[in-house]
Protein backbone atom coordinates (compact mmCIF):
# COMPACT_ATOMS: atom_id res chain seq x y z
CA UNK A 1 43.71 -20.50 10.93
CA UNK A 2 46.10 -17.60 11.90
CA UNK A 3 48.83 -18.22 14.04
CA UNK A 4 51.09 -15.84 15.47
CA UNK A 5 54.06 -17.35 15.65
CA UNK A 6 54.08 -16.73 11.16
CA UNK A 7 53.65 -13.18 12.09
CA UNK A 8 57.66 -11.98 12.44
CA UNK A 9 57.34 -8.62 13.28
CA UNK A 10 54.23 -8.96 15.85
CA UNK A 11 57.04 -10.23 18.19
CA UNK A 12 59.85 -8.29 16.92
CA UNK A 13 60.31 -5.91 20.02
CA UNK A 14 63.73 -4.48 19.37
CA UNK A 15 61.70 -0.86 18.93
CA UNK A 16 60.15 -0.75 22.35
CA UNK A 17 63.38 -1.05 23.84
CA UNK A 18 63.54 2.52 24.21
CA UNK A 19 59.68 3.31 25.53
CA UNK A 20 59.68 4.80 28.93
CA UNK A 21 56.71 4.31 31.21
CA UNK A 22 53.86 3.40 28.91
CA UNK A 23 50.79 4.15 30.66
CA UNK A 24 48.13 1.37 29.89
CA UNK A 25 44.91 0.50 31.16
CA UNK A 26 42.83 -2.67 31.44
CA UNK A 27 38.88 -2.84 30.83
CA UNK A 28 38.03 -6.72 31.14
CA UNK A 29 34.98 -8.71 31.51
CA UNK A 30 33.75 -11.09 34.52
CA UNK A 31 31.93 -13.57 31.96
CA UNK A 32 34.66 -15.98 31.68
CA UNK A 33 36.95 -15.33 34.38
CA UNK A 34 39.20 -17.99 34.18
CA UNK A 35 40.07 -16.97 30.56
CA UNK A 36 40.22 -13.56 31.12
CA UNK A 37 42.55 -13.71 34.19
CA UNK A 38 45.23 -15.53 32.35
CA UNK A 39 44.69 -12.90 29.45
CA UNK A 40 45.23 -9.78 31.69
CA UNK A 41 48.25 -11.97 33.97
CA UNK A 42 50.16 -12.18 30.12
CA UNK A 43 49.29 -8.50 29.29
CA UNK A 44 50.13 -7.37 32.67
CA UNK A 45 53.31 -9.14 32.84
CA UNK A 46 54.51 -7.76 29.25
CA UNK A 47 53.26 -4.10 29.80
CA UNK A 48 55.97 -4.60 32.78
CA UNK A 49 58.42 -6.15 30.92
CA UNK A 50 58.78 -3.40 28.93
CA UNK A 51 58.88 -0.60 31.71
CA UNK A 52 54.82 -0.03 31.44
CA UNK A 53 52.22 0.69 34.35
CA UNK A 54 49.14 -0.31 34.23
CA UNK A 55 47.12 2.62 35.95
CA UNK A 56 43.45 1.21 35.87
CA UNK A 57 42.19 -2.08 35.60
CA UNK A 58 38.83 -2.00 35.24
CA UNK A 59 35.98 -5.02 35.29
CA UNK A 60 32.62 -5.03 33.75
CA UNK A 61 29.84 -7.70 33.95
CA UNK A 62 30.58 -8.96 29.96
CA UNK A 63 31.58 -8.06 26.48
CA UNK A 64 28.61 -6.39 25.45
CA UNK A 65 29.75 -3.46 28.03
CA UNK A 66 33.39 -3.56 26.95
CA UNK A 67 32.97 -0.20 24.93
CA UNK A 68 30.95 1.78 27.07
CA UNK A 69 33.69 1.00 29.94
CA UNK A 70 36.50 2.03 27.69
CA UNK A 71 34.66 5.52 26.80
CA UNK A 72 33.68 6.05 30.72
CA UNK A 73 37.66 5.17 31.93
CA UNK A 74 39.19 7.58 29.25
CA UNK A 75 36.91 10.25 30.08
CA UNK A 76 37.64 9.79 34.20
CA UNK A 77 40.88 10.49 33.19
CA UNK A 78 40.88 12.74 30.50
CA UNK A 79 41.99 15.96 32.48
CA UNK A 80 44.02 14.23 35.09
CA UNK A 81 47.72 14.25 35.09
CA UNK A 82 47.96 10.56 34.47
CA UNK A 83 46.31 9.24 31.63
CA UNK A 84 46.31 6.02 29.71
CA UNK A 85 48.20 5.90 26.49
CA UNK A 86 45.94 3.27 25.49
CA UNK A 87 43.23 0.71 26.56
CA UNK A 88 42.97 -2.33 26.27
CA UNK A 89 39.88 -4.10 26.38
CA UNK A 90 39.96 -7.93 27.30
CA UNK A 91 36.65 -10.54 27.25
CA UNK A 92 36.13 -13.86 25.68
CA UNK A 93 33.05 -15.00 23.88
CA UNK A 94 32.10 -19.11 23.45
CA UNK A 95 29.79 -20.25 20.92
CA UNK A 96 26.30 -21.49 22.15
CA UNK A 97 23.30 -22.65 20.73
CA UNK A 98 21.55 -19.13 20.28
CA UNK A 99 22.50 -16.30 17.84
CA UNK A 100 23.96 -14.69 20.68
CA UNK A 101 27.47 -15.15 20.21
CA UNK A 102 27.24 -13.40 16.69
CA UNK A 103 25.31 -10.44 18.24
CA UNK A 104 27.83 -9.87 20.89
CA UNK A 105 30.84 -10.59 18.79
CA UNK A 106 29.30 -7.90 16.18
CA UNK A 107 28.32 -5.43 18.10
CA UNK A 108 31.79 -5.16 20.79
CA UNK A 109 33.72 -5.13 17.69
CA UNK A 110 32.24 -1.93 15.89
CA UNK A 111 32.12 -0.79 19.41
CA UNK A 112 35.84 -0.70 20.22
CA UNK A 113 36.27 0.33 16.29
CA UNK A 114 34.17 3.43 16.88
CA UNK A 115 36.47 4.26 19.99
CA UNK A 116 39.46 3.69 18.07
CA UNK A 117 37.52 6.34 15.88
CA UNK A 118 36.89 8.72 18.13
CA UNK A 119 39.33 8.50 21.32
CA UNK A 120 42.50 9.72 21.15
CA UNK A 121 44.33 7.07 22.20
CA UNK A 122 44.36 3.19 20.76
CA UNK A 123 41.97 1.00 22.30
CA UNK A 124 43.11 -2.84 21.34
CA UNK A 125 40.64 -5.47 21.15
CA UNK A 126 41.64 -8.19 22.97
CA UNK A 127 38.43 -10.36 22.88
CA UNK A 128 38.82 -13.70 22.36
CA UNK A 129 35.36 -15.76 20.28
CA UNK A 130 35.58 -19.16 20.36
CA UNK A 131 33.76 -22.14 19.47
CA UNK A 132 34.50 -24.20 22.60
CA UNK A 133 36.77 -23.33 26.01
CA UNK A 134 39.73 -25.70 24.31
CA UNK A 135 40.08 -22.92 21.98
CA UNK A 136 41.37 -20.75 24.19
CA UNK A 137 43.79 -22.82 25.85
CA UNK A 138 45.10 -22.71 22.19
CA UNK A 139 45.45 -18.72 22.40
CA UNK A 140 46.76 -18.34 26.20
CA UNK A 141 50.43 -20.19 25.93
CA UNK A 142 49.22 -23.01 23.20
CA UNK A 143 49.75 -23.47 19.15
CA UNK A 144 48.31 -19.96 18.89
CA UNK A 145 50.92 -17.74 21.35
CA UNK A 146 49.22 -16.03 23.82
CA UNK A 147 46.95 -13.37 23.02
CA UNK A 148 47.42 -11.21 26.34
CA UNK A 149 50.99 -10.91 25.90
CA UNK A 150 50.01 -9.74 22.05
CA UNK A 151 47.07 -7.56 23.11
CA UNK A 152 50.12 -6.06 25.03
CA UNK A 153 52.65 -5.51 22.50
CA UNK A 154 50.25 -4.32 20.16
CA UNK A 155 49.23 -1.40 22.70
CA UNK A 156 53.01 -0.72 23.35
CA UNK A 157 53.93 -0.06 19.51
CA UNK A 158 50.69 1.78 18.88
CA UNK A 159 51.84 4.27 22.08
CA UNK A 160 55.16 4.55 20.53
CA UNK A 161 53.62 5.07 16.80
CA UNK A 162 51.54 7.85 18.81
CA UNK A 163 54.06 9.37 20.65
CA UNK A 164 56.79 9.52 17.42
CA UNK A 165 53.91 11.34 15.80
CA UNK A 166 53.15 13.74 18.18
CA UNK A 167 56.76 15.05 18.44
C-alpha cells in the first residue's frame, strides 16, 4: 500500500513559494459528507497557505456526476475574467456488496482523465475508494497523510508547471 509520506518530493513545496494567487476550484460530492468535508477543509486550508483562492466550490449529488460538474464549472467560466487554474474534483467511494463500487470507480476515473484530455486546465482527482469508512480516516490526517492537503499541492505545482509553460 502507497503511502505518502515515501513520496519526498509530493511534499517538497520549496517551488510554490513563489506562486501568486492560484485560482482553484472545488467540485465535490454530497455522498459521503463527512469524508468529503474534511477533504475540501485540508485542500482549502493548503490552497490558502500558499496564497491561493478558491473561486467556486461546487457540490453535486455523487461521484458518478463529478465529471460532468467539472466540464459545466470550466465552461461558466471560460470567458470570464476569473477563471480557475485548475479543478479539483473531491468524492469518496466505499465498497458494498454490489458491483457498484467498480462501476463508479471506473467510470469517474476515465471521466476526469478525459477532462484532463480535453480542458485546458488540470483537473486532479481527488476521489477517495475504499473498502470500509476506517480507510479513510487512514487518508485524512492518519498513516496515509491527508489526501486533501495532497489533492491541493498537486493542483498548485500543476498551475505553476502550466503557467512556466505558457511564458
Amino acid at each position: 500500500m502507497a503511502q505518502s509520506q515515501n513520496s519526498i518530493s509530493l511534499h517538497n513545496t520549496e517551488q510554490l513559494k513563489g506562486l501568486d494567487l492560484a485560482k482553484v476550484a472545488i467540485v465535490h460530492t454530497e455522498w459521503n459528507d463527512k469524508i468529503v468535508r474534511e477533504l475540501v477543509n485540508g485542500c482549502e486550508s493548503m490552497i490558502h497557505r500558499f496564497g491561493g483562492d478558491i473561486i467556486d466550490n461546487l457540490a453535486v449529488p455523487g461521484c458518478f456526476e463529478l465529471p460532468f460538474a467539472c466540464r459545466q464549472l470550466w465552461q461558466h467560466h471560460e470567458k470570464k475574467q476569473e477563471k480557475p487554474e485548475a479543478i479539483i474534483a473531491f468524492g469518496a467511494v466505499i465498497r458494498g456488496g454490489t458491483p457498484h463500487f467498480e462501476y463508479v470507480c471506473k467510470a469517474v476515473t476515465e471521466g476526469i482523465l478525459q477532462l484532463n484530455l480535453t480542458l485546458p486546465i488540470p483537473v486532479i482527482f481527488g476521489v477517495l475508494t475504499l473498502d470500509n469508512e476506517e480507510q479513510a480516516w487512514q487518508r485524512l490526517g492518519g498513516e496515509h497523510g491527508h489526501k486533501g492537503e495532497e489533492a491541493a499541492l498537486a493542483a498548485l505545482k500543476m498551475i505553476r508547471m502550466c503557467r512556466m509553460r505558457s511564458i
